[in-house]
PDB file of N, CA and C in Angstrom:
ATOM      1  N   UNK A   1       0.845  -1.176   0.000  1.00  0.00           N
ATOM      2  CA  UNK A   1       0.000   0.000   0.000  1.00  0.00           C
ATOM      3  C   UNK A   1       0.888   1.236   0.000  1.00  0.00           C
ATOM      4  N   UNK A   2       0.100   2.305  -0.648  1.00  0.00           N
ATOM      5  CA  UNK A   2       1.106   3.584  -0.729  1.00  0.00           C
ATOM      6  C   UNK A   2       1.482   3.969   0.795  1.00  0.00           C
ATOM      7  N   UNK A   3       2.320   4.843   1.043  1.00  0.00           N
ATOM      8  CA  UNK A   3       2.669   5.652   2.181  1.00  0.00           C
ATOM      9  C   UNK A   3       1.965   6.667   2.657  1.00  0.00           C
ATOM     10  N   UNK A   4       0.799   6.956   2.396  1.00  0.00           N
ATOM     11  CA  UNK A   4      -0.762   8.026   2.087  1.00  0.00           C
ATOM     12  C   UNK A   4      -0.972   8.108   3.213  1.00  0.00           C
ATOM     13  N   UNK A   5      -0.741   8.843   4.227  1.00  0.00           N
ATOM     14  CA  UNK A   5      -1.669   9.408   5.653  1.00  0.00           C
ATOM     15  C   UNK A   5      -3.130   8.930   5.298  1.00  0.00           C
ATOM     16  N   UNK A   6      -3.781   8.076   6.485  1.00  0.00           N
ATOM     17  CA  UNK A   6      -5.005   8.149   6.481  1.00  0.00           C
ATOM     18  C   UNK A   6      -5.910   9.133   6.656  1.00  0.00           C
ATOM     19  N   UNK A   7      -6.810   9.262   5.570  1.00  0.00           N
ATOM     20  CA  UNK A   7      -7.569  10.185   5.665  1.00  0.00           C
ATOM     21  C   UNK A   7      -9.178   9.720   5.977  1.00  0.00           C
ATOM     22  N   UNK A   8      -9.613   7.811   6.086  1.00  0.00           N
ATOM     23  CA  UNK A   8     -10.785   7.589   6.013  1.00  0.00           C
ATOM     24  C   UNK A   8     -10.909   6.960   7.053  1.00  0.00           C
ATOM     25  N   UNK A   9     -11.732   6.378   7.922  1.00  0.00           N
ATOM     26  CA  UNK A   9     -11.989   5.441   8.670  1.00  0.00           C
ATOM     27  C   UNK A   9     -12.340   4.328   8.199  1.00  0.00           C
ATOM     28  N   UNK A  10     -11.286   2.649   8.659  1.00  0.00           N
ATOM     29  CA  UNK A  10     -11.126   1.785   8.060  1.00  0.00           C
ATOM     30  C   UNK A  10     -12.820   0.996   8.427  1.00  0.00           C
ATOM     31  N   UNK A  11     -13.593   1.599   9.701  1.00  0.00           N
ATOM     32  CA  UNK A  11     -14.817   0.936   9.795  1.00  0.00           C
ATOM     33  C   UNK A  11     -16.070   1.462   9.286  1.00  0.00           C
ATOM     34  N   UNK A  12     -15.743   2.427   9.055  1.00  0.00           N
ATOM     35  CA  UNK A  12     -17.066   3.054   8.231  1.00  0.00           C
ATOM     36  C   UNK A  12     -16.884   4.228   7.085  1.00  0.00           C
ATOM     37  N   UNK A  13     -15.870   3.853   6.549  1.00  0.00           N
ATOM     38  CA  UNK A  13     -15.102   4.956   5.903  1.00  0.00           C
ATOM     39  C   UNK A  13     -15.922   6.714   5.530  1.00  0.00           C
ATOM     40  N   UNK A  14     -15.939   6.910   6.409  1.00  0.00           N
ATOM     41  CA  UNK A  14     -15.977   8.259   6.384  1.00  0.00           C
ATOM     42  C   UNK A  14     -14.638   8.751   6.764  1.00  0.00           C
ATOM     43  N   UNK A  15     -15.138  10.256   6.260  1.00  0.00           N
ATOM     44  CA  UNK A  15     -13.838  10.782   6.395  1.00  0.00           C
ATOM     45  C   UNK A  15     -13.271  10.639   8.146  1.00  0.00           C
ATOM     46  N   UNK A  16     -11.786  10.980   8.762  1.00  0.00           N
ATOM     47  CA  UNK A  16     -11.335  10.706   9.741  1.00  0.00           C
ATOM     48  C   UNK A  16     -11.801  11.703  11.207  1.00  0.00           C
ATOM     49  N   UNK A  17     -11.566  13.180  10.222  1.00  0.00           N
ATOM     50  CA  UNK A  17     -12.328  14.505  11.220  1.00  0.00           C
ATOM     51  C   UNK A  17     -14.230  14.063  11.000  1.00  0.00           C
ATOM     52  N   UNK A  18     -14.859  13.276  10.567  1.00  0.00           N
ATOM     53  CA  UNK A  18     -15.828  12.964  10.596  1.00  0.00           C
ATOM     54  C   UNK A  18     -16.607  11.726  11.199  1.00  0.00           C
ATOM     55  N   UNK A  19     -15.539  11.256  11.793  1.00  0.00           N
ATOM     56  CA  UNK A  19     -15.695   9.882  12.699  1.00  0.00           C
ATOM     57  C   UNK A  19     -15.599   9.559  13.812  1.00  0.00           C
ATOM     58  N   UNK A  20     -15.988   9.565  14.619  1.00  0.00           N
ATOM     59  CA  UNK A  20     -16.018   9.286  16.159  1.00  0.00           C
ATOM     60  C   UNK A  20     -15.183   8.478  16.747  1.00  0.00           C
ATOM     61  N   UNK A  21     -14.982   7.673  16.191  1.00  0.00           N
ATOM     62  CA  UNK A  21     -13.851   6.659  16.642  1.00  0.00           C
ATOM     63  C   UNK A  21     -14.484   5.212  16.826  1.00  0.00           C
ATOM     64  N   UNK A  22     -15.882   5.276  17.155  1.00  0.00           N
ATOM     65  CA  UNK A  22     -16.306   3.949  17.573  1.00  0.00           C
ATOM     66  C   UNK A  22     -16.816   2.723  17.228  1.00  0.00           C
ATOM     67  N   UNK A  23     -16.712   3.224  15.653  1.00  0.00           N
ATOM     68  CA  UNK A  23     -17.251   1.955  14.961  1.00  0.00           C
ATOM     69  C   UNK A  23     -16.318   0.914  14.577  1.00  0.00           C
ATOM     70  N   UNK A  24     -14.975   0.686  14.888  1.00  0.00           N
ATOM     71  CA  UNK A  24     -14.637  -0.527  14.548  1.00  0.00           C
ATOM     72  C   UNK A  24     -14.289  -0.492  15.987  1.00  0.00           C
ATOM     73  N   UNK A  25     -14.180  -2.405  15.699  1.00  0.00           N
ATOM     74  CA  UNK A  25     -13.409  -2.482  17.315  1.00  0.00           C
ATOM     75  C   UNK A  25     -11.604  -3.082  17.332  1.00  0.00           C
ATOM     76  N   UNK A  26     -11.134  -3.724  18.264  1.00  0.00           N
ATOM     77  CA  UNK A  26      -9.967  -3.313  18.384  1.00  0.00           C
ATOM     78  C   UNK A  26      -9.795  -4.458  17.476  1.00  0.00           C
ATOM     79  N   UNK A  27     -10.353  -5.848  17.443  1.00  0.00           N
ATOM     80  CA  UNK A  27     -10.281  -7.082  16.461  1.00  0.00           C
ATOM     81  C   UNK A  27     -11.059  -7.541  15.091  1.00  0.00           C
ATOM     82  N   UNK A  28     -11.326  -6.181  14.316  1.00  0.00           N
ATOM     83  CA  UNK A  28     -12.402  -5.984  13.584  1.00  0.00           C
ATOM     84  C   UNK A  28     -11.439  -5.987  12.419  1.00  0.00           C
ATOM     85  N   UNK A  29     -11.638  -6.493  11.536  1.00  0.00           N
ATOM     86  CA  UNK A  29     -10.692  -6.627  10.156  1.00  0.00           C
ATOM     87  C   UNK A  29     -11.249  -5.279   9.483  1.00  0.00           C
ATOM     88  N   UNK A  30     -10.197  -4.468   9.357  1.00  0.00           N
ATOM     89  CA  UNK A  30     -10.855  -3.057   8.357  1.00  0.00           C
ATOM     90  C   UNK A  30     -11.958  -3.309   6.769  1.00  0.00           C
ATOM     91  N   UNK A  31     -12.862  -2.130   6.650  1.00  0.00           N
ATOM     92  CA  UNK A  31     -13.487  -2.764   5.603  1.00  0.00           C
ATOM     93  C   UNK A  31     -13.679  -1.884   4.905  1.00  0.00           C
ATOM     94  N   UNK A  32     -13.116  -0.601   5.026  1.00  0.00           N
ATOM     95  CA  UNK A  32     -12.539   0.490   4.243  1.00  0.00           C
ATOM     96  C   UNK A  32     -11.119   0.762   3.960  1.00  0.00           C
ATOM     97  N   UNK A  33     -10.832   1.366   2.698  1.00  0.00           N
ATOM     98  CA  UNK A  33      -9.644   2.069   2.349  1.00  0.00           C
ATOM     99  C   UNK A  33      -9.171   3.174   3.240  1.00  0.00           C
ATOM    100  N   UNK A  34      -7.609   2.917   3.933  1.00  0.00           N
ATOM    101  CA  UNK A  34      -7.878   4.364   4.877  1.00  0.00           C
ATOM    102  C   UNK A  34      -7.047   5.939   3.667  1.00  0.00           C
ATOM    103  N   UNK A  35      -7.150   5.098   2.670  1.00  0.00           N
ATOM    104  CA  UNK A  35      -6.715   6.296   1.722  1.00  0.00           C
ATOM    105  C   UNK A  35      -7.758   7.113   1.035  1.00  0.00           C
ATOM    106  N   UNK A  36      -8.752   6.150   0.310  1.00  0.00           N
ATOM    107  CA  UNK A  36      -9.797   6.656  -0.548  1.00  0.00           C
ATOM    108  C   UNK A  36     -11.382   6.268   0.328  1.00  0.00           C
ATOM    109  N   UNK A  37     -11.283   5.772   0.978  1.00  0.00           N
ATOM    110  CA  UNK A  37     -12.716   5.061   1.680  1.00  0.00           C
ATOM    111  C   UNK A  37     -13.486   4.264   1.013  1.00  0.00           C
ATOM    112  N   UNK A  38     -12.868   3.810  -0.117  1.00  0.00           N
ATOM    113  CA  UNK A  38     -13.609   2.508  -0.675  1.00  0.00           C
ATOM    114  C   UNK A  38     -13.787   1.459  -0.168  1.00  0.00           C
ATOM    115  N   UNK A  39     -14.750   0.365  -0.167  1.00  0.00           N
ATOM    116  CA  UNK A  39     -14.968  -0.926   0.023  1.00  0.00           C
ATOM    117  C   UNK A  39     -13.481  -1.702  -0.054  1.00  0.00           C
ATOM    118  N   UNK A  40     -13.232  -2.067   0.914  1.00  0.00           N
ATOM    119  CA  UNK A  40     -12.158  -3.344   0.691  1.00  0.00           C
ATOM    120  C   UNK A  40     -12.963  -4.663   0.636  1.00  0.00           C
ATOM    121  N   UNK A  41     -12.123  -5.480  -0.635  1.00  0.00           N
ATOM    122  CA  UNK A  41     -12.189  -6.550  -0.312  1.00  0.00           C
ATOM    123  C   UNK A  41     -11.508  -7.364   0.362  1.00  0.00           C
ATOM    124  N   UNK A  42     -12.349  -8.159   1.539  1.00  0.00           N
ATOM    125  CA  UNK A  42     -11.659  -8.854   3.265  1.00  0.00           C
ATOM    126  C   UNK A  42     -11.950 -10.180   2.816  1.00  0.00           C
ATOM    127  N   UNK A  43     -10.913 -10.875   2.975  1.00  0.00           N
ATOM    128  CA  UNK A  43     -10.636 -12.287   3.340  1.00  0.00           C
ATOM    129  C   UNK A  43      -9.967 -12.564   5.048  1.00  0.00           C
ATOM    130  N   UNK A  44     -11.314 -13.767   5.997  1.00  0.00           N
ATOM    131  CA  UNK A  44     -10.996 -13.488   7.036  1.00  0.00           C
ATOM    132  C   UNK A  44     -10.194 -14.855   7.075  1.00  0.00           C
ATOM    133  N   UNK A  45      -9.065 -15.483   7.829  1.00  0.00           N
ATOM    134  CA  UNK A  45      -8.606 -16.593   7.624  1.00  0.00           C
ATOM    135  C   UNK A  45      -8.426 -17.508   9.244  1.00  0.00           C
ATOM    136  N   UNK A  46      -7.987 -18.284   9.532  1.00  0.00           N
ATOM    137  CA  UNK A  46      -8.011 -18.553  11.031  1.00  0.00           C
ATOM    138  C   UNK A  46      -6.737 -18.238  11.452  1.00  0.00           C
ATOM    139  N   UNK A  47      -5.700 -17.911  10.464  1.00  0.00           N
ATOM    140  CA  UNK A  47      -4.384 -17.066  11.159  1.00  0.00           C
ATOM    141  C   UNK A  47      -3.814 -15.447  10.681  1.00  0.00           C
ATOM    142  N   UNK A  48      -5.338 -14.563   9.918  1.00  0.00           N
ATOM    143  CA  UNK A  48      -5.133 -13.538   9.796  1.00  0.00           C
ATOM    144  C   UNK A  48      -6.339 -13.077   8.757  1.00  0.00           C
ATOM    145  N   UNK A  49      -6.003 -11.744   8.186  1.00  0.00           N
ATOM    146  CA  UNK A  49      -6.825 -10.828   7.561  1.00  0.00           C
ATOM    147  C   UNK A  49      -5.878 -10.570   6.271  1.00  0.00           C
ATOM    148  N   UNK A  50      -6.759 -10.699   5.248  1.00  0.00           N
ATOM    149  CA  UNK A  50      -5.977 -10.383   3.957  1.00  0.00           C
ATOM    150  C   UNK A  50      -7.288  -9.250   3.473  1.00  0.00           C
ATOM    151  N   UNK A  51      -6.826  -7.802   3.114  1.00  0.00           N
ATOM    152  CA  UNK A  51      -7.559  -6.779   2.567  1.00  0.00           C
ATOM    153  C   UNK A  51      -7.133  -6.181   1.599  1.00  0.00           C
ATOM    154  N   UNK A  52      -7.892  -5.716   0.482  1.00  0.00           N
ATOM    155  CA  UNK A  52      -7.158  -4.956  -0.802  1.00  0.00           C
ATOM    156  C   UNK A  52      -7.961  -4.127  -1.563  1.00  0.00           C
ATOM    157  N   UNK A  53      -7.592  -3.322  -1.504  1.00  0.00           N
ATOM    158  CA  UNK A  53      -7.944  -2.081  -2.027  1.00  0.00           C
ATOM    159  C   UNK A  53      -8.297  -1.935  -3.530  1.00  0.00           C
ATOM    160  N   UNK A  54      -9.093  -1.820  -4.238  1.00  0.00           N
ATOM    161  CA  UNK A  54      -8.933  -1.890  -5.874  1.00  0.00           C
ATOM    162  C   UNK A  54      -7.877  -0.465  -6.376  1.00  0.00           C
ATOM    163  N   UNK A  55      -7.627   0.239  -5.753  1.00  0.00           N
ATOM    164  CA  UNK A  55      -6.852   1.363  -6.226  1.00  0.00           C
ATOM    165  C   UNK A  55      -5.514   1.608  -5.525  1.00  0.00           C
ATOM    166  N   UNK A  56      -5.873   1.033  -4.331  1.00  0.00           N
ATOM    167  CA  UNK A  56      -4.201   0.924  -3.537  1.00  0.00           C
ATOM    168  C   UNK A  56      -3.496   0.006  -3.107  1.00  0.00           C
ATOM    169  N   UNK A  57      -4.028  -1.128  -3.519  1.00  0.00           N
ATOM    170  CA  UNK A  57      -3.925  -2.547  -3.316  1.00  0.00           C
ATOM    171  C   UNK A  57      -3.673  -3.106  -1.748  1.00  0.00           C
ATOM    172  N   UNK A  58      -2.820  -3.946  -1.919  1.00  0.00           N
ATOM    173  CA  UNK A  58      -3.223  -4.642  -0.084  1.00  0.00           C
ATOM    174  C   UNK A  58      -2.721  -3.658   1.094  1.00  0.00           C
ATOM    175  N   UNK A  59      -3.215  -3.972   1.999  1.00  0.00           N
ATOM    176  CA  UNK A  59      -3.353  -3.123   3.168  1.00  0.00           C
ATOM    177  C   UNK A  59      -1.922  -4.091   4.093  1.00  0.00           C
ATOM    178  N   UNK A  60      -1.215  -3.062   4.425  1.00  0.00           N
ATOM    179  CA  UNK A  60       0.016  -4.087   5.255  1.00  0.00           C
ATOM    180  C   UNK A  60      -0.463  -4.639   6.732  1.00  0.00           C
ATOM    181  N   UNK A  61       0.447  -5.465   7.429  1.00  0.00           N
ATOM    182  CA  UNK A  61       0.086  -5.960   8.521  1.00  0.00           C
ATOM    183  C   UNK A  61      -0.128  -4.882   9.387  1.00  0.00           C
ATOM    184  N   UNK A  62      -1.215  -5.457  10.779  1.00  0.00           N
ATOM    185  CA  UNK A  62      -1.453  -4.195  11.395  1.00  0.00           C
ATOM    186  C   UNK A  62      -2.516  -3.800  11.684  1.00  0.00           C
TER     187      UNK A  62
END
């Protein structure tokens, strides 16, 4: 993924100054882009989270 300051919230992608903080939780696989706020597509696995972005591609560990 690029080096892009987040600007979206990975649980409800709205913007970041527009988010409260409380909609994801601390073990919640992101389901937004924190660059563009698009839909990620999430693969959940039993030893991790694979997410990818159609425009910024995968999301690093974390």
């Amino acid at each position: 993924m690029t080096d892009e300051p987040s600007s979206f919230c990975t649980g409800c992608g709205r913007s970041v100054a527009d988010c409260g903080g409380g909609c994801v939780g601390a073990y919640e696989a992101p389901r937004h882009c924190p660059v563009c706020g698009r839909r990620l597509a999430v693969q959940v696995t039993p030893t991790g989270v694979a997410a990818r972005c159609r425009d910024h591609g995968s999301l690093g560990p974390g």
